[in-house]
Protein backbone atom coordinates (compact mmCIF):
# COMPACT_ATOMS: atom_id res chain seq x y z
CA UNK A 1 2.54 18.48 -7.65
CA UNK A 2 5.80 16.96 -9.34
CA UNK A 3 6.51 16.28 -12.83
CA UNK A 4 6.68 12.44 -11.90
CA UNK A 5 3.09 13.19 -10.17
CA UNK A 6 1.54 14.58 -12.51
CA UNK A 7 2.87 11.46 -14.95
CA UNK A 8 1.06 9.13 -13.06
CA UNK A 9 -1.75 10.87 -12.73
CA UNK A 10 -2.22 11.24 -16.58
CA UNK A 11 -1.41 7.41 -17.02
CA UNK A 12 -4.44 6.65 -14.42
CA UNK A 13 -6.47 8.74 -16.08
CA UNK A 14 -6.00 6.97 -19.40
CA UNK A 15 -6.62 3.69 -17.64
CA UNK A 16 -9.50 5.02 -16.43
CA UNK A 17 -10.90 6.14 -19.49
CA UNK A 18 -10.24 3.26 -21.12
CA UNK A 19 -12.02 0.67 -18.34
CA UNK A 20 -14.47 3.11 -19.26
CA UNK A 21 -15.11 2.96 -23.10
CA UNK A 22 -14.26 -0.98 -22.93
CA UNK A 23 -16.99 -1.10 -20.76
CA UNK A 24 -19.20 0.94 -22.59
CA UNK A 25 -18.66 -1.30 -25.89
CA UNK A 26 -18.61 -4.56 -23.87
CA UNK A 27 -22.12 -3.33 -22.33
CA UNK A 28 -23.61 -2.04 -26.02
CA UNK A 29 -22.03 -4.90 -27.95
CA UNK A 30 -24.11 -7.38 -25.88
CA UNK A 31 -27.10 -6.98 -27.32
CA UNK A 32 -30.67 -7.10 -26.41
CA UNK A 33 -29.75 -9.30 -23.51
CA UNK A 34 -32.96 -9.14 -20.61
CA UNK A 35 -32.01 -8.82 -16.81
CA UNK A 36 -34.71 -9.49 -14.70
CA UNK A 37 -35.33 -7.07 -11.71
CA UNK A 38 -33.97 -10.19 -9.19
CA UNK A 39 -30.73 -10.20 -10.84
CA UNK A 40 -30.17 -6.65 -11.39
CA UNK A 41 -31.03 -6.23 -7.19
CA UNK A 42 -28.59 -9.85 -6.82
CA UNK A 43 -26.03 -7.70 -8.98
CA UNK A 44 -25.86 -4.25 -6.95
CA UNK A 45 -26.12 -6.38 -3.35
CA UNK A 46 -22.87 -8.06 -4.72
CA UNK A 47 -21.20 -5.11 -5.89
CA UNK A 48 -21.64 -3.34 -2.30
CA UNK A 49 -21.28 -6.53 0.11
CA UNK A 50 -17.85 -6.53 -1.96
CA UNK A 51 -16.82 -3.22 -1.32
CA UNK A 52 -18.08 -2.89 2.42
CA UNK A 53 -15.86 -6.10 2.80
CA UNK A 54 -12.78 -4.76 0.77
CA UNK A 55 -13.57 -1.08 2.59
CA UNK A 56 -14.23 -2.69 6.24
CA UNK A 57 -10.90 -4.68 6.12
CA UNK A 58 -8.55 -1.86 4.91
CA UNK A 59 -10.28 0.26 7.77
CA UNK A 60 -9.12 -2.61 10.04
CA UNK A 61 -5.89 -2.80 8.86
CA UNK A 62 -5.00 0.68 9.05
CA UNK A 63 -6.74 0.95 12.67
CA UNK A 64 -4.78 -1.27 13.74
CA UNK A 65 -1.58 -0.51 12.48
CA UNK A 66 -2.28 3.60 14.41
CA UNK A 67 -3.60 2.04 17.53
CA UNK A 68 -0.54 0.05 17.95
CA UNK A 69 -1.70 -3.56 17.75
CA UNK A 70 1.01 -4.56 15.76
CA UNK A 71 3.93 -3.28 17.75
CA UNK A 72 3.66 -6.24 20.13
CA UNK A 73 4.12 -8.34 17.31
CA UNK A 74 6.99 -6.79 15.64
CA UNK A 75 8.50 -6.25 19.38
CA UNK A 76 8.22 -10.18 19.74
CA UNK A 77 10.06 -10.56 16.44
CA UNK A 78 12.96 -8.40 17.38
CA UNK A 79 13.58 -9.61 20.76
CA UNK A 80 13.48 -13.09 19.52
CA UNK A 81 15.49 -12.80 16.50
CA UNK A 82 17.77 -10.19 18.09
CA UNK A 83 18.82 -12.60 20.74
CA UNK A 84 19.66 -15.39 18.96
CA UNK A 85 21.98 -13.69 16.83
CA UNK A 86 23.81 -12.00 19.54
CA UNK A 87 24.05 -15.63 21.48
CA UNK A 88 25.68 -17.47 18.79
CA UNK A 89 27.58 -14.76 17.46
CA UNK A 90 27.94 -15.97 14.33
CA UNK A 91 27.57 -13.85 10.69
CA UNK A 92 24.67 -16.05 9.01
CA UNK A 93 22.83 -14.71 6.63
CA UNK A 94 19.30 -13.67 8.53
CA UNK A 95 16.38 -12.64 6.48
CA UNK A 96 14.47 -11.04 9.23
CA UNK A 97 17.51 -8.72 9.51
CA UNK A 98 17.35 -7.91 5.69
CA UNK A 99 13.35 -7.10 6.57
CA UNK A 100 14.34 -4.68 9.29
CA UNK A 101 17.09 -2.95 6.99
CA UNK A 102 14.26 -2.91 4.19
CA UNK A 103 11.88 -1.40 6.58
CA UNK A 104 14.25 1.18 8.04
CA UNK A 105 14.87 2.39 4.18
CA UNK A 106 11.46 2.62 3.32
CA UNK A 107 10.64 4.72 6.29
CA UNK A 108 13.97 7.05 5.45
CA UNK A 109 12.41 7.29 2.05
CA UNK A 110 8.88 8.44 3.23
CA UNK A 111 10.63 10.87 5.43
CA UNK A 112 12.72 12.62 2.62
CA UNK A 113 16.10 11.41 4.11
CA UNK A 114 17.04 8.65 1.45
CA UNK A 115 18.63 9.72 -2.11
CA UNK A 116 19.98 7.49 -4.42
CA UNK A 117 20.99 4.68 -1.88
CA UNK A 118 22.25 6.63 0.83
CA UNK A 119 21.05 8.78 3.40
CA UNK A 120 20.69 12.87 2.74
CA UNK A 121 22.22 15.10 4.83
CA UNK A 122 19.75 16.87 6.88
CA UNK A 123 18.08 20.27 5.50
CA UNK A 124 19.60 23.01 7.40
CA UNK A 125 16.89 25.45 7.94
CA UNK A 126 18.25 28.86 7.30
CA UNK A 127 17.18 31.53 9.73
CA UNK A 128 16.32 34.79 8.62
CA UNK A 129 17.64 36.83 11.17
């Protein structure tokens, strides 16, 4: 794990703790406050209807995304917004080009091939022969 890793995993940590202990206080500092048994069971069906939701829709999301769902949509995009630039020919300003260039950054930054605003040269693996 990196340095910068390790950083943020400290920082979380502290967050964490501290959610924690304001909880804690919050929860103590109440008083003698009486739940009955209906809203303590109205409480936990909330709490996990919530998170099968939340957990349900980032499963769909990221399904999707693997299967290939969205490529028709970002094929549509391109084909659209790639021809009408090359018909008029003109040098507008095109914000669904800016996307793209965003988009092919980010992905040369998750594949290690993007430092300090411009592209790495490629490792050369050395061989040990």
């Amino acid at each position: 794990m990196t340095k910068a890793g390790i950083a943020v995993t400290v920082v979380l940590l502290i967050f964490l703790g501290a959610a924690i202990w304001l909880n804690a206080v919050a929860w103590t500092g109440a008083g003698d406050v009486h739940m009955s048994g209906h809203a303590i069971f109205a409480m936990i069906l909330g709490i996990v209807f919530s998170l099968a939701v939340g957990c349900g829709l980032m499963f769909l999301v990221f399904y999707s995304s693997r299967a290939g769902y969205d490529d028709q949509v970002h094929d549509f995009a391109s084909r659209h917004h790639g021809a009408d630039d090359s018909e008029q020919g003109q040098h507008q300003h095109d914000p669904n080009r800016q996307l793209n260039e965003t988009q092919r950054s980010h992905q040369q930054v998750l594949k290690g091939r993007f430092v300090a605003g411009r592209e790495a040269p490629e490792r050369r693996q050395r061989s040990d022969a």
